[in-house]
N, C-alpha and C. Protein backbone atom coordinates (compact mmCIF):
# COMPACT_ATOMS: atom_id res chain seq x y z
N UNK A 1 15.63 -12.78 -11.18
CA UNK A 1 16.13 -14.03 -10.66
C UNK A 1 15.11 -14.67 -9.72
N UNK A 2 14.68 -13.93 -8.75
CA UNK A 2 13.77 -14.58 -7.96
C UNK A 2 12.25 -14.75 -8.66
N UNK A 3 11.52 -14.29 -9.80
CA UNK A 3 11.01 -13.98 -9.88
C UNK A 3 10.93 -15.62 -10.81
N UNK A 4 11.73 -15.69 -11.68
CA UNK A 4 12.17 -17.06 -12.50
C UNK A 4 12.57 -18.58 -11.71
N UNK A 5 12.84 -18.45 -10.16
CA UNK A 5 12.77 -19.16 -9.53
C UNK A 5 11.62 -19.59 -9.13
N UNK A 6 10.71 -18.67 -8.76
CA UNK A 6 9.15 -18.80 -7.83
C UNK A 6 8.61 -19.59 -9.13
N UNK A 7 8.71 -19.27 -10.60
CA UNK A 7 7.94 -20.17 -11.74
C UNK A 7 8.42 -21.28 -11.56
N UNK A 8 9.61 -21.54 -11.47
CA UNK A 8 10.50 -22.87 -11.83
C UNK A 8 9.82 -23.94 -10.10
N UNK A 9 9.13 -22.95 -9.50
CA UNK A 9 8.81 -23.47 -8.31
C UNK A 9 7.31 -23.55 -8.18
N UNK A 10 6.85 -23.61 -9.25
CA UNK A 10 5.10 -23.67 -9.23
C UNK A 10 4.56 -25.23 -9.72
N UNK A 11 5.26 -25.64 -10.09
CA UNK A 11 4.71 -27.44 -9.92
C UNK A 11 4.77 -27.99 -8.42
N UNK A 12 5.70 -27.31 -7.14
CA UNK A 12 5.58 -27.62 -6.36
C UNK A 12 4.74 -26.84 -5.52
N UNK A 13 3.92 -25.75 -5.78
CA UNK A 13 2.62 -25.40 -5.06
C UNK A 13 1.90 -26.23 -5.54
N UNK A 14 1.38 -26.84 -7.14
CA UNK A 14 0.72 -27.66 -7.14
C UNK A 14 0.10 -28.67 -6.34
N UNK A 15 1.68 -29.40 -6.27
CA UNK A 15 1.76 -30.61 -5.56
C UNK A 15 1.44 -30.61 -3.87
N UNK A 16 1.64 -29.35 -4.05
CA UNK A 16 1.61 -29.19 -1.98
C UNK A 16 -0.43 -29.07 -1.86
N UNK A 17 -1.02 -28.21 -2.50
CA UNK A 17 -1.96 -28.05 -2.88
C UNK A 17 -2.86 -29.03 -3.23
N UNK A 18 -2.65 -30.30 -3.74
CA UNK A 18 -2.99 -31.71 -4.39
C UNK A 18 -2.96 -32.08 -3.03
N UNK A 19 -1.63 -32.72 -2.11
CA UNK A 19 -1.20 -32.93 -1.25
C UNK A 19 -2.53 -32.89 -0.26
N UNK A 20 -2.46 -31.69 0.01
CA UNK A 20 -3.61 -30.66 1.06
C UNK A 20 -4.66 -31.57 0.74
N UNK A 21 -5.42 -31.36 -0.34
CA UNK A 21 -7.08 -32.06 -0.78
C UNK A 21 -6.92 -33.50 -0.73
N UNK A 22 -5.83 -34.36 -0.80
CA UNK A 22 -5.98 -35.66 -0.70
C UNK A 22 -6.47 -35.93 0.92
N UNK A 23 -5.33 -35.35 2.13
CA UNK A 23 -5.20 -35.32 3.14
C UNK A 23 -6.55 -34.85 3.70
N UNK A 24 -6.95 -33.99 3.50
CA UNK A 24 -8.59 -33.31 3.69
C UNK A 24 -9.45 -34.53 3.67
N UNK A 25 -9.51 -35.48 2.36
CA UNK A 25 -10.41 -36.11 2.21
C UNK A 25 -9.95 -37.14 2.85
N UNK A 26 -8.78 -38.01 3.02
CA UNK A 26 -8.79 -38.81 3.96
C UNK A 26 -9.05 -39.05 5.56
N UNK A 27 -8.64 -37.40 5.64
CA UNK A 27 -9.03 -37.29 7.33
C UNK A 27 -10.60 -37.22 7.52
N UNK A 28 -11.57 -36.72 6.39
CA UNK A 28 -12.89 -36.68 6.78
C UNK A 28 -13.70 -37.95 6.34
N UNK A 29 -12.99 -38.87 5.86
CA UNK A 29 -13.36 -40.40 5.40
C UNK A 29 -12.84 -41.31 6.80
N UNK A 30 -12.11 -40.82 7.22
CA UNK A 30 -11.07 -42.29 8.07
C UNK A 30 -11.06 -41.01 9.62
N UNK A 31 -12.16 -40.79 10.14
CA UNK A 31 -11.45 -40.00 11.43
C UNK A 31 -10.79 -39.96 12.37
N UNK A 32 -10.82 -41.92 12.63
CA UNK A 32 -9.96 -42.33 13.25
C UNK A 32 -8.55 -42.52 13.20
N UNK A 33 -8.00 -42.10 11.78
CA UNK A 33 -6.02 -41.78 11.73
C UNK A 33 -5.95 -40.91 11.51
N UNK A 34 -6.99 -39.41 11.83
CA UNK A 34 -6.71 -38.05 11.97
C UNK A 34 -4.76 -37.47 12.27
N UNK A 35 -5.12 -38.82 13.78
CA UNK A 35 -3.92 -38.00 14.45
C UNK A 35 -2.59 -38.50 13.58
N UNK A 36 -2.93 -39.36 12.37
CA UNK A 36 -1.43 -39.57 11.66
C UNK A 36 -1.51 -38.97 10.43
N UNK A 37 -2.30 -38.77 9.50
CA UNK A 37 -2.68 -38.04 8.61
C UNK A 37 -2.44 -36.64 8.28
N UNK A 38 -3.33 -35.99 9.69
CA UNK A 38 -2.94 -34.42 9.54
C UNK A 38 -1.41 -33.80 9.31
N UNK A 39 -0.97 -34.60 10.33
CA UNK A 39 0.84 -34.43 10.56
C UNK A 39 1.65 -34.79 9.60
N UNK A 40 0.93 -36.13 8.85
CA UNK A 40 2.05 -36.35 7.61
C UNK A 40 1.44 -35.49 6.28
N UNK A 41 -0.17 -34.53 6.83
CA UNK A 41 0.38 -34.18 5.61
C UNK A 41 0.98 -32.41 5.35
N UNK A 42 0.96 -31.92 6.88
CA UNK A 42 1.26 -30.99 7.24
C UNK A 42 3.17 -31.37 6.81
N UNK A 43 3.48 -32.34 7.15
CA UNK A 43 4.69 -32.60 6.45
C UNK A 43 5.18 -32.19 4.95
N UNK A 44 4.34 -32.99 4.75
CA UNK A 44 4.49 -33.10 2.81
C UNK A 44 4.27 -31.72 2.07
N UNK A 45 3.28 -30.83 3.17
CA UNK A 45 3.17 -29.49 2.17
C UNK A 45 4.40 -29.17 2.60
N UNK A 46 4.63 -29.25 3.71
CA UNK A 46 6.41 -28.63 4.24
C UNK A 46 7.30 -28.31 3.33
N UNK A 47 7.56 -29.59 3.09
CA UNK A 47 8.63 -30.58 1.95
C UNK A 47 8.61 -29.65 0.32
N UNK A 48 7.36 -29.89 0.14
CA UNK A 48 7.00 -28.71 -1.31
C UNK A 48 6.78 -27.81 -1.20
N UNK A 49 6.55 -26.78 -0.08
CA UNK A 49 6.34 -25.23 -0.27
C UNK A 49 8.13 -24.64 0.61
N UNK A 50 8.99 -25.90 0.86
CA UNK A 50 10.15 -25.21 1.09
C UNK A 50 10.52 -24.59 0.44
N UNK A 51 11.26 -24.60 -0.86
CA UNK A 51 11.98 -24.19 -1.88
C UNK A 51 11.16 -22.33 -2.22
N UNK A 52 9.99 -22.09 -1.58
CA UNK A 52 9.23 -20.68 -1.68
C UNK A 52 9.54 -20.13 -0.65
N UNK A 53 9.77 -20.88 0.22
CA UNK A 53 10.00 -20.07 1.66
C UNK A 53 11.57 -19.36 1.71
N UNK A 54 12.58 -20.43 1.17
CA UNK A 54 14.04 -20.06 0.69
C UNK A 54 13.82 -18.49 0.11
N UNK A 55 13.15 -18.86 -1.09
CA UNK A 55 13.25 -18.18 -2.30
C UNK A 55 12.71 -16.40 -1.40
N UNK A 56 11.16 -16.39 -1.18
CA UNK A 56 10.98 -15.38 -0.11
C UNK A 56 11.88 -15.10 0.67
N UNK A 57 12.89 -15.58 1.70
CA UNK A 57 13.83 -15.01 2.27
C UNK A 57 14.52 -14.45 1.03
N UNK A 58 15.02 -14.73 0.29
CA UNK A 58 16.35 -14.55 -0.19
C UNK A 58 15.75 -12.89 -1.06
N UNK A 59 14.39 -12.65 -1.32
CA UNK A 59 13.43 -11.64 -1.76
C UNK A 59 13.99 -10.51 -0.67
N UNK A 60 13.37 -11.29 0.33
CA UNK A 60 13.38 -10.11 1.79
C UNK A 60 15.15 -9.10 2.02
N UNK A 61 15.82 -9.62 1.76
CA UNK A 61 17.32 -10.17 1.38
C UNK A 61 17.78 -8.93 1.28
N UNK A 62 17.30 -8.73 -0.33
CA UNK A 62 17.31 -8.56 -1.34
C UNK A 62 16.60 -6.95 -1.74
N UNK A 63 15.58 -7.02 -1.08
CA UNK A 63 14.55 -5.92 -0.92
C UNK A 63 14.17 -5.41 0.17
N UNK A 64 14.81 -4.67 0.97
CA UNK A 64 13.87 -4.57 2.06
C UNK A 64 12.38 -3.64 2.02
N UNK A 65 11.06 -4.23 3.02
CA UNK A 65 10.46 -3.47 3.01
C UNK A 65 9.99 -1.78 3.30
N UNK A 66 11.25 -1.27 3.54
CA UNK A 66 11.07 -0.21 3.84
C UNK A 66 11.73 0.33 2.37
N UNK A 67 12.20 0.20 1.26
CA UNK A 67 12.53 0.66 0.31
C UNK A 67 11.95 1.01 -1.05
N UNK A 68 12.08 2.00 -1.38
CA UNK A 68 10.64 2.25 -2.48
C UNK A 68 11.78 1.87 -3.87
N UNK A 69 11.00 1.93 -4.61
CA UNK A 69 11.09 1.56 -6.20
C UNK A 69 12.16 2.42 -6.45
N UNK A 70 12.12 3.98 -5.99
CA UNK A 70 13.44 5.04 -6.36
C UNK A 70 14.36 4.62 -5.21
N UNK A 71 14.25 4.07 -4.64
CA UNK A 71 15.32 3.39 -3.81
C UNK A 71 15.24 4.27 -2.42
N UNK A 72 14.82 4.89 -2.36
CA UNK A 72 14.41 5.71 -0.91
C UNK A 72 14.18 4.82 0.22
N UNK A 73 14.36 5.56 1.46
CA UNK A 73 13.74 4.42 2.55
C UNK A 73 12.87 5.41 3.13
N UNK A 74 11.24 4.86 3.09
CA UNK A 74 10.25 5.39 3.25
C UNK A 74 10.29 6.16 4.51
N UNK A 75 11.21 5.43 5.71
CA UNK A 75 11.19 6.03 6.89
C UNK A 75 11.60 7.41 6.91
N UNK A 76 12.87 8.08 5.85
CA UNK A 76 13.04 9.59 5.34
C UNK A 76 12.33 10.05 4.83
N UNK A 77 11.22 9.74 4.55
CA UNK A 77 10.31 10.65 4.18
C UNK A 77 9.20 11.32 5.48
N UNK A 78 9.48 12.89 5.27
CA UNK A 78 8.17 13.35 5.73
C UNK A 78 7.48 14.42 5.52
N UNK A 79 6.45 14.77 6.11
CA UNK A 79 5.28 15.65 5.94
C UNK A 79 5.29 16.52 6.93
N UNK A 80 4.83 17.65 6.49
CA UNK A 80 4.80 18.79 7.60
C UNK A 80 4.22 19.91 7.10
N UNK A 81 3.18 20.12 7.97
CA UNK A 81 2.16 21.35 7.50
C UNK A 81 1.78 22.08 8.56
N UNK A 82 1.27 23.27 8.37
CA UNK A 82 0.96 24.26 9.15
C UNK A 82 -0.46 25.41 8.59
N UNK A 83 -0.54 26.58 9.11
CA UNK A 83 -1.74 27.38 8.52
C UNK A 83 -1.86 27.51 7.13
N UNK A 84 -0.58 27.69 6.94
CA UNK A 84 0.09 28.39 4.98
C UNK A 84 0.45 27.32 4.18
N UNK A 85 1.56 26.69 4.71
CA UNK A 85 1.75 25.47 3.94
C UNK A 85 1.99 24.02 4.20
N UNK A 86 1.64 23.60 2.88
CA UNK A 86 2.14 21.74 3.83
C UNK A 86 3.38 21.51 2.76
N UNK A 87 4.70 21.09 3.53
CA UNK A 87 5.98 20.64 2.65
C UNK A 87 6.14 18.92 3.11
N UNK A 88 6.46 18.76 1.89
CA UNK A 88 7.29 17.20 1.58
C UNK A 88 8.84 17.26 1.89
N UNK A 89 9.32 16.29 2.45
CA UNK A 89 10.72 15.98 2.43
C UNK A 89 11.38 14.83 2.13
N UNK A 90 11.55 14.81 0.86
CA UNK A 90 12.40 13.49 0.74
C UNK A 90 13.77 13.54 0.86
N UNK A 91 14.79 13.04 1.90
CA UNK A 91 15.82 13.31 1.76
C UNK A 91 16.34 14.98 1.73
N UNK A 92 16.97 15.05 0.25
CA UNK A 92 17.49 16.55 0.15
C UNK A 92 16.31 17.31 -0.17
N UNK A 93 15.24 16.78 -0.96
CA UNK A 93 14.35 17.55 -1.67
C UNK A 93 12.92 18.00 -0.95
N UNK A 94 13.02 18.90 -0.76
CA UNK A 94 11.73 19.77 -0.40
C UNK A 94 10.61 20.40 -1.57
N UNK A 95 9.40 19.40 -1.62
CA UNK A 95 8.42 19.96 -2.02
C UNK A 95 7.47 20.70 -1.68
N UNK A 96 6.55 21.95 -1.96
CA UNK A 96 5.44 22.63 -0.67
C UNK A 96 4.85 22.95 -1.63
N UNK A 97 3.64 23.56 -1.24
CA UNK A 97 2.00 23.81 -1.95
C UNK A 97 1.10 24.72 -0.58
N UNK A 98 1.26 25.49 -0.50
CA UNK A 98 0.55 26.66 0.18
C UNK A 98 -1.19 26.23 0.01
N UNK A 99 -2.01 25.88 0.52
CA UNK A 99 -2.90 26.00 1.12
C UNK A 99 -3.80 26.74 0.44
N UNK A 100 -3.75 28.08 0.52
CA UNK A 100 -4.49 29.06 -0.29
C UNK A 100 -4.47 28.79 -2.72
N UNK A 101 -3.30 27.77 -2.38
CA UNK A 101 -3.53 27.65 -3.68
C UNK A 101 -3.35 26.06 -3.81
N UNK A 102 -4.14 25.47 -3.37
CA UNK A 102 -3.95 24.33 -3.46
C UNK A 102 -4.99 24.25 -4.61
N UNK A 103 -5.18 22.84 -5.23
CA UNK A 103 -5.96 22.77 -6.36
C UNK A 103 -7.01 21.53 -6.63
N UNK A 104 -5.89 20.56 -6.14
CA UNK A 104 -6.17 18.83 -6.60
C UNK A 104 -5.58 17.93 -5.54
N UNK A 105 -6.38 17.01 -5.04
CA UNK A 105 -5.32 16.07 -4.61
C UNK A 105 -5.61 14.88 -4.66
N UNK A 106 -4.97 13.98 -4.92
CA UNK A 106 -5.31 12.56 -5.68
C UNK A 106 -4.38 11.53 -4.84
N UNK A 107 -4.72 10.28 -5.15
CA UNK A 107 -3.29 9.39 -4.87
C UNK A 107 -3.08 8.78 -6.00
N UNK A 108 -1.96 8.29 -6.11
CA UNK A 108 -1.78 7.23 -7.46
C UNK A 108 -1.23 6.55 -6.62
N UNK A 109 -1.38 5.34 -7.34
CA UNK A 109 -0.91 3.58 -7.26
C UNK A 109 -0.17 3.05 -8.43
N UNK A 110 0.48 2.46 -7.47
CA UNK A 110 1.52 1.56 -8.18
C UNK A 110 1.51 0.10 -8.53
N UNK A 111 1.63 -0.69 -9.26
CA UNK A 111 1.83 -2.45 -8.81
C UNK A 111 3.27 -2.36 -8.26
N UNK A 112 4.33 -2.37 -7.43
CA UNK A 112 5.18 -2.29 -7.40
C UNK A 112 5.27 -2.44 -5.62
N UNK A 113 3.86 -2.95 -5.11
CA UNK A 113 4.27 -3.27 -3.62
C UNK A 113 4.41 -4.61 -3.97
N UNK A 114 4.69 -5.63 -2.37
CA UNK A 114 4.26 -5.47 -1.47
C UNK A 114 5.83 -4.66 -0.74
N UNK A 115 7.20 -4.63 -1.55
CA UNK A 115 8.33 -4.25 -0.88
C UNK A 115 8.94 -2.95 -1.47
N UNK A 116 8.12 -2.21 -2.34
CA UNK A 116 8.44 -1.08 -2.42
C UNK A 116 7.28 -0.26 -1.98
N UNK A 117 7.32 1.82 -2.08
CA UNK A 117 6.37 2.18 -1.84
C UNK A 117 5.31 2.14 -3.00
N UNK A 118 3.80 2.19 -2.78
CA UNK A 118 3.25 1.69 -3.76
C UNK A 118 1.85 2.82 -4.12
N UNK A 119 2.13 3.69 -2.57
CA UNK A 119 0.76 4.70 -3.02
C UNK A 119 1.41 6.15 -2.22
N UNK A 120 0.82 6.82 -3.53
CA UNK A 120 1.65 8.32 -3.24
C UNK A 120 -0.08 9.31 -3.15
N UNK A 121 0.18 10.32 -2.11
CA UNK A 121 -0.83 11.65 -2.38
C UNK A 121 -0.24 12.67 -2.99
N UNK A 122 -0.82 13.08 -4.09
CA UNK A 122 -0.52 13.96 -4.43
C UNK A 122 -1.10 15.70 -4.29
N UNK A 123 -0.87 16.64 -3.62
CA UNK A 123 -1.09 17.61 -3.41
C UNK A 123 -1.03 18.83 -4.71
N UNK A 124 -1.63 19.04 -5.31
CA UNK A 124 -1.34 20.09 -6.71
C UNK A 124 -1.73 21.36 -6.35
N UNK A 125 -1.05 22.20 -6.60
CA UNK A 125 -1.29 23.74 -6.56
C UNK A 125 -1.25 24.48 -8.17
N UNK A 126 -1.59 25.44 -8.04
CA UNK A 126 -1.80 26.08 -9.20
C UNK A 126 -0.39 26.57 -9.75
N UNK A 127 0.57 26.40 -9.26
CA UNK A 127 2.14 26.93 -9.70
C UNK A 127 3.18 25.56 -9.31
N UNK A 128 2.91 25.31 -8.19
CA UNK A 128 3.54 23.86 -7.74
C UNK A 128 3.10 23.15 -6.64
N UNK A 129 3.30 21.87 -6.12
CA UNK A 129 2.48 21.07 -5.62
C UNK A 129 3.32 19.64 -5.19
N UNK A 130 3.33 19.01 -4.42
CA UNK A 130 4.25 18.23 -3.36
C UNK A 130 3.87 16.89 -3.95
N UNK A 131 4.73 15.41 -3.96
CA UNK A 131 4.04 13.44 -3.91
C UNK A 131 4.60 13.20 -2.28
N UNK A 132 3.48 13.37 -1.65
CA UNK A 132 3.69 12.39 -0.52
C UNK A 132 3.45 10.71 -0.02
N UNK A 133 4.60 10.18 0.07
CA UNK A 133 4.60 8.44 -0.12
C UNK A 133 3.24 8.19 1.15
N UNK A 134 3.09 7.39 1.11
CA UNK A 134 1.75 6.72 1.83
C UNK A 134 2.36 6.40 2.88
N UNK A 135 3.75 6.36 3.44
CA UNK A 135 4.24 5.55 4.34
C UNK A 135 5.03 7.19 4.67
N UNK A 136 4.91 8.47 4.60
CA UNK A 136 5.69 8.91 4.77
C UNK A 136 5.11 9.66 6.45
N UNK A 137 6.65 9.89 7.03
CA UNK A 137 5.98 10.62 8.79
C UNK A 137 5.29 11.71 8.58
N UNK A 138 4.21 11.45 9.53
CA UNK A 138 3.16 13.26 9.58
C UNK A 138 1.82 12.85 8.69
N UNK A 139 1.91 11.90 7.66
CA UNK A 139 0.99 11.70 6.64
C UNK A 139 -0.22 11.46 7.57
N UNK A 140 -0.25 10.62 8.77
CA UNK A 140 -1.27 10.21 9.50
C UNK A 140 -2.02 11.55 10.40
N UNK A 141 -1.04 12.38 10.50
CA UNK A 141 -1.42 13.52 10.83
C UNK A 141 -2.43 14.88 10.10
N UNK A 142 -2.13 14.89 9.00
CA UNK A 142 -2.50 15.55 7.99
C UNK A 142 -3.56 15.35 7.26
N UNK A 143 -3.97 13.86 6.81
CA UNK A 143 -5.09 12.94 6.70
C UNK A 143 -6.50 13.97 7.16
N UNK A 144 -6.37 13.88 8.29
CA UNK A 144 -7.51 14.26 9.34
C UNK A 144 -7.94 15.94 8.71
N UNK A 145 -6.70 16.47 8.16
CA UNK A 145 -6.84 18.13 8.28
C UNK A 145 -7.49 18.53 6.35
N UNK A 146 -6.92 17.55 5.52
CA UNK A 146 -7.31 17.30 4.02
C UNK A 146 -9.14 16.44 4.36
N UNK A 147 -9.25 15.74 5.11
CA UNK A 147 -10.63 15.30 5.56
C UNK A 147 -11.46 16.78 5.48
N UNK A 148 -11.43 17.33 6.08
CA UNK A 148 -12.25 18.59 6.65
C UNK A 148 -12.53 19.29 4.98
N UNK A 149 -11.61 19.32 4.16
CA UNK A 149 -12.11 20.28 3.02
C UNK A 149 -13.18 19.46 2.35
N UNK A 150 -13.99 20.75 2.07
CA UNK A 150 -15.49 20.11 1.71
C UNK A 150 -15.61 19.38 0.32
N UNK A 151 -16.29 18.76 0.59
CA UNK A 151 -16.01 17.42 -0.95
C UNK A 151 -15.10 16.32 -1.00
N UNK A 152 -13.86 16.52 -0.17
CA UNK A 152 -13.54 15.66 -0.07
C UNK A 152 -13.75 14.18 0.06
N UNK A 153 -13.10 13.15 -0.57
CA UNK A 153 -14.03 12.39 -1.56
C UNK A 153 -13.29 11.16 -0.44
N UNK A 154 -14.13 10.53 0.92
CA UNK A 154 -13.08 9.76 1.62
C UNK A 154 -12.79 7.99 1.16
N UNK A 155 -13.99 8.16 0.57
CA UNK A 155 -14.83 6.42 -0.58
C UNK A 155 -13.27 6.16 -1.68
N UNK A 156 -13.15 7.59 -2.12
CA UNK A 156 -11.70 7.44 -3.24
C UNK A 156 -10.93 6.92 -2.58
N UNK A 157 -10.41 7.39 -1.00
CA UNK A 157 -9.23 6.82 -0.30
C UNK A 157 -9.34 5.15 0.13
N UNK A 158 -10.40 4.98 0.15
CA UNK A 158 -10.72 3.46 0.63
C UNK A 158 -10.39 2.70 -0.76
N UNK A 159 -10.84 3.12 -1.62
CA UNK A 159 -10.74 2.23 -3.02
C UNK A 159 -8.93 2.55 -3.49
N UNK A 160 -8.31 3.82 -2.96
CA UNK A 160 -7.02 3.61 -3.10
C UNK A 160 -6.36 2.85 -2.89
N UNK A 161 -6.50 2.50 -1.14
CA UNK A 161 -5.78 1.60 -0.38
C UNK A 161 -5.90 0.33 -0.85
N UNK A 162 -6.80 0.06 -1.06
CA UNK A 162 -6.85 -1.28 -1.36
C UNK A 162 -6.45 -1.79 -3.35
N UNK A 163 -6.38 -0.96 -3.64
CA UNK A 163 -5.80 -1.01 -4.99
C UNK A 163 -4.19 -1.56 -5.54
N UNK A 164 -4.47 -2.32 -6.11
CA UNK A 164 -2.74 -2.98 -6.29
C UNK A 164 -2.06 -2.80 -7.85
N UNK A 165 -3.26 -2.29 -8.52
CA UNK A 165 -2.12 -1.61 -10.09
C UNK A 165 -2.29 -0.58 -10.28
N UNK A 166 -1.59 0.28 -10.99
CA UNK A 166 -1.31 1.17 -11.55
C UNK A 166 -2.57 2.51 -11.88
N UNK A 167 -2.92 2.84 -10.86
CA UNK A 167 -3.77 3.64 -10.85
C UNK A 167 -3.90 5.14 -10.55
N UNK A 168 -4.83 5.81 -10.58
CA UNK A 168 -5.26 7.25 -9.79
C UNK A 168 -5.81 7.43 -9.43
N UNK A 169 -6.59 7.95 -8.45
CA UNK A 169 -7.84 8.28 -7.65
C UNK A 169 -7.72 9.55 -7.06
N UNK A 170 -9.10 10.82 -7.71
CA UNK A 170 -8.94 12.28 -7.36
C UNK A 170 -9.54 11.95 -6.05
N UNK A 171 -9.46 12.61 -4.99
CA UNK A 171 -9.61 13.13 -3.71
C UNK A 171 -10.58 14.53 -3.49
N UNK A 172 -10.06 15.23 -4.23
CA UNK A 172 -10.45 16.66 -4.32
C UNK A 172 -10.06 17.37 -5.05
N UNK A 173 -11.33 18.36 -5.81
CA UNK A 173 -10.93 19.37 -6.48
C UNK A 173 -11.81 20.89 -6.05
N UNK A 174 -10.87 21.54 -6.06
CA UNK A 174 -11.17 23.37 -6.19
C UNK A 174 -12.26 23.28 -6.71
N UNK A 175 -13.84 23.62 -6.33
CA UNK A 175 -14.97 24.15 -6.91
C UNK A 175 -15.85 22.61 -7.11
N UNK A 176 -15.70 21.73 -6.74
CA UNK A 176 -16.34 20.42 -6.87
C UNK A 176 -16.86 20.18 -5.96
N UNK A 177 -18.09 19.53 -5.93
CA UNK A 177 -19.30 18.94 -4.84
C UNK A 177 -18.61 19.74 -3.18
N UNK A 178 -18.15 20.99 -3.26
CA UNK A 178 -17.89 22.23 -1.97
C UNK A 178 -19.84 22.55 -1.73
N UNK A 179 -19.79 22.24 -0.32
CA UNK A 179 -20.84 22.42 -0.30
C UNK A 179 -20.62 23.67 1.41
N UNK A 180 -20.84 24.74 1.52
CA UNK A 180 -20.60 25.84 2.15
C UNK A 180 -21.03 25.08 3.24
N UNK A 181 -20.84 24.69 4.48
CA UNK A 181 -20.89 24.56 5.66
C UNK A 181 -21.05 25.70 7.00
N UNK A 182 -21.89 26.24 8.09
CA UNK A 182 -21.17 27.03 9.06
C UNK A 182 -20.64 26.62 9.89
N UNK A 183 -20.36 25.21 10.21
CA UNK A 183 -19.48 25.09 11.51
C UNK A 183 -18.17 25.01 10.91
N UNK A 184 -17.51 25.22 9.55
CA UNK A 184 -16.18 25.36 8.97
C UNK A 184 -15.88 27.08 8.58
N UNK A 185 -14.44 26.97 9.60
CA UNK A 185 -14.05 28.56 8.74
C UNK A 185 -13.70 28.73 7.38
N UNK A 186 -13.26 29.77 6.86
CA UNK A 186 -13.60 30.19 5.54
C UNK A 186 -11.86 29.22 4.94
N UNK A 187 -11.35 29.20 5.49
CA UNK A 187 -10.12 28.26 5.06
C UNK A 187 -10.79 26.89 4.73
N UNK A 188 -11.46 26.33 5.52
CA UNK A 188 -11.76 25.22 5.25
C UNK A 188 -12.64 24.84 4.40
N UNK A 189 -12.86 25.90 3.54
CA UNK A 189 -13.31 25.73 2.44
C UNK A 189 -12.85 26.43 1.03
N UNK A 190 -11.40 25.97 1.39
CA UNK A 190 -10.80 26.15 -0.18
C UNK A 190 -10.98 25.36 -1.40
C-alpha cells in the first residue's frame, strides 16, 4: 500500500524538483527578489513533497524501526560471551558456538532496511554456531574481542555496513591469512 502510494506520488517529486531548478535560476539571475523567491519556492516544494511526508509517517506507523523482518524487536536481542563461549538470545531462543570450535564468521545483508533488521554476524562452529542481528545488545562489545583473531578481515566489515542488498561478507576463517603473533595468547589465535 504504501509502497503504490509513494509511485502514485512521483510526478510530484518531479514537480517539486523542477520547482527547485526554476527557483535556483531565478534567484541567481534577479538577486534582488531573493528575499521573495526563495520563500515562495521553499513553499511550492512544500505543497508537492507533502503527500511523501503523510505517506512516510503513515510507513513509520506502520513499521517501527526497531522491528526486524521476523518481526522481532531488535532491542531483545542479545549477545553474551565469555572465555568458552559466546551465546545469542533472541527472545526464547538461545544460540552458542564455543570458541575453541569456532570456524567462520561472516555477516550477511539484507535489502530489507531502512525499518527492519538488515545485517546479521554470523558465528559458525564446526557442530553449531549462533546469527547475531547488527543491532543486537553486547554486539558492540564483542566486536573488539572477534577483532583480535588473526586475519580477521576488518575492510569486509566496512564494505558490510555500508551495503544495502542482499549479500555476504566472510570475516574470518580457521587457517586463513593467521599469521602467529607473540603479543597474542594461544586462544587468540584460533
Amino acid at each position: 500500500m504504501i509502497k503504490n502510494t509513494l509511485s502514485r506520488r512521483a510526478p510530484a517529486l518531479a514537480v517539486a524538483v523542477l520547482i527547485a531548478l526554476v527557483m535556483i535560476v531565478i534567484a541567481g539571475r534577479h538577486p534582488d527578489h531573493q528575499q521573495f523567491v526563495v520563500p515562495l519556492g521553499f513553499l511550492a516544494i512544500a505543497v508537492c513533497l507533502g503527500p511523501f511526508a503523510t505517506a512516510n509517517a503513515h510507513a513509520r506507523k506502520i513499521i517501527p524501526v526497531s522491528v526486524k523482518a521476523s518481526g522481532r524487536s531488535v532491542s531483545s536481542d542479545r549477545v553474551e560471551f565469555d572465555g568458552e563461549w559466546i551465546r545469542s538470545h533472541r527472545g526464547r531462543l538461545e544460540e552458542a558456538v564455543r570458541w575453541d570450535d569456532l570456524s567462520e564468521i561472516a555477516i550477511v545483508t539484507t535489502d530489507a532496511g531502512p525499518w527492519c533488521e538488515d545485517a546479521y554476524w554470523l558465528l559458525v562452529g564446526k557442530t553449531r554456531g549462533c546469527a547475531i542481528a547488527n543491532g543486537a545488545e553486547g554486539l558492540q562489545l564483542l566486536i573488539p574481542r572477534l577483532q583480535q583473531l588473526a586475519g580477521f578481515d576488518n575492510e569486509a566489515v566496512v564494505r558490510a555496513m555500508g551495503c544495502t542488498s542482499n549479500n555476504a561478507f566472510r570475516l574470518w576463517k580457521r587457517g586463513e591469512n593467521q599469521r602467529i603473533s607473540a603479543d597474542r595468547s594461544p586462544r587468540d589465535r584460533i
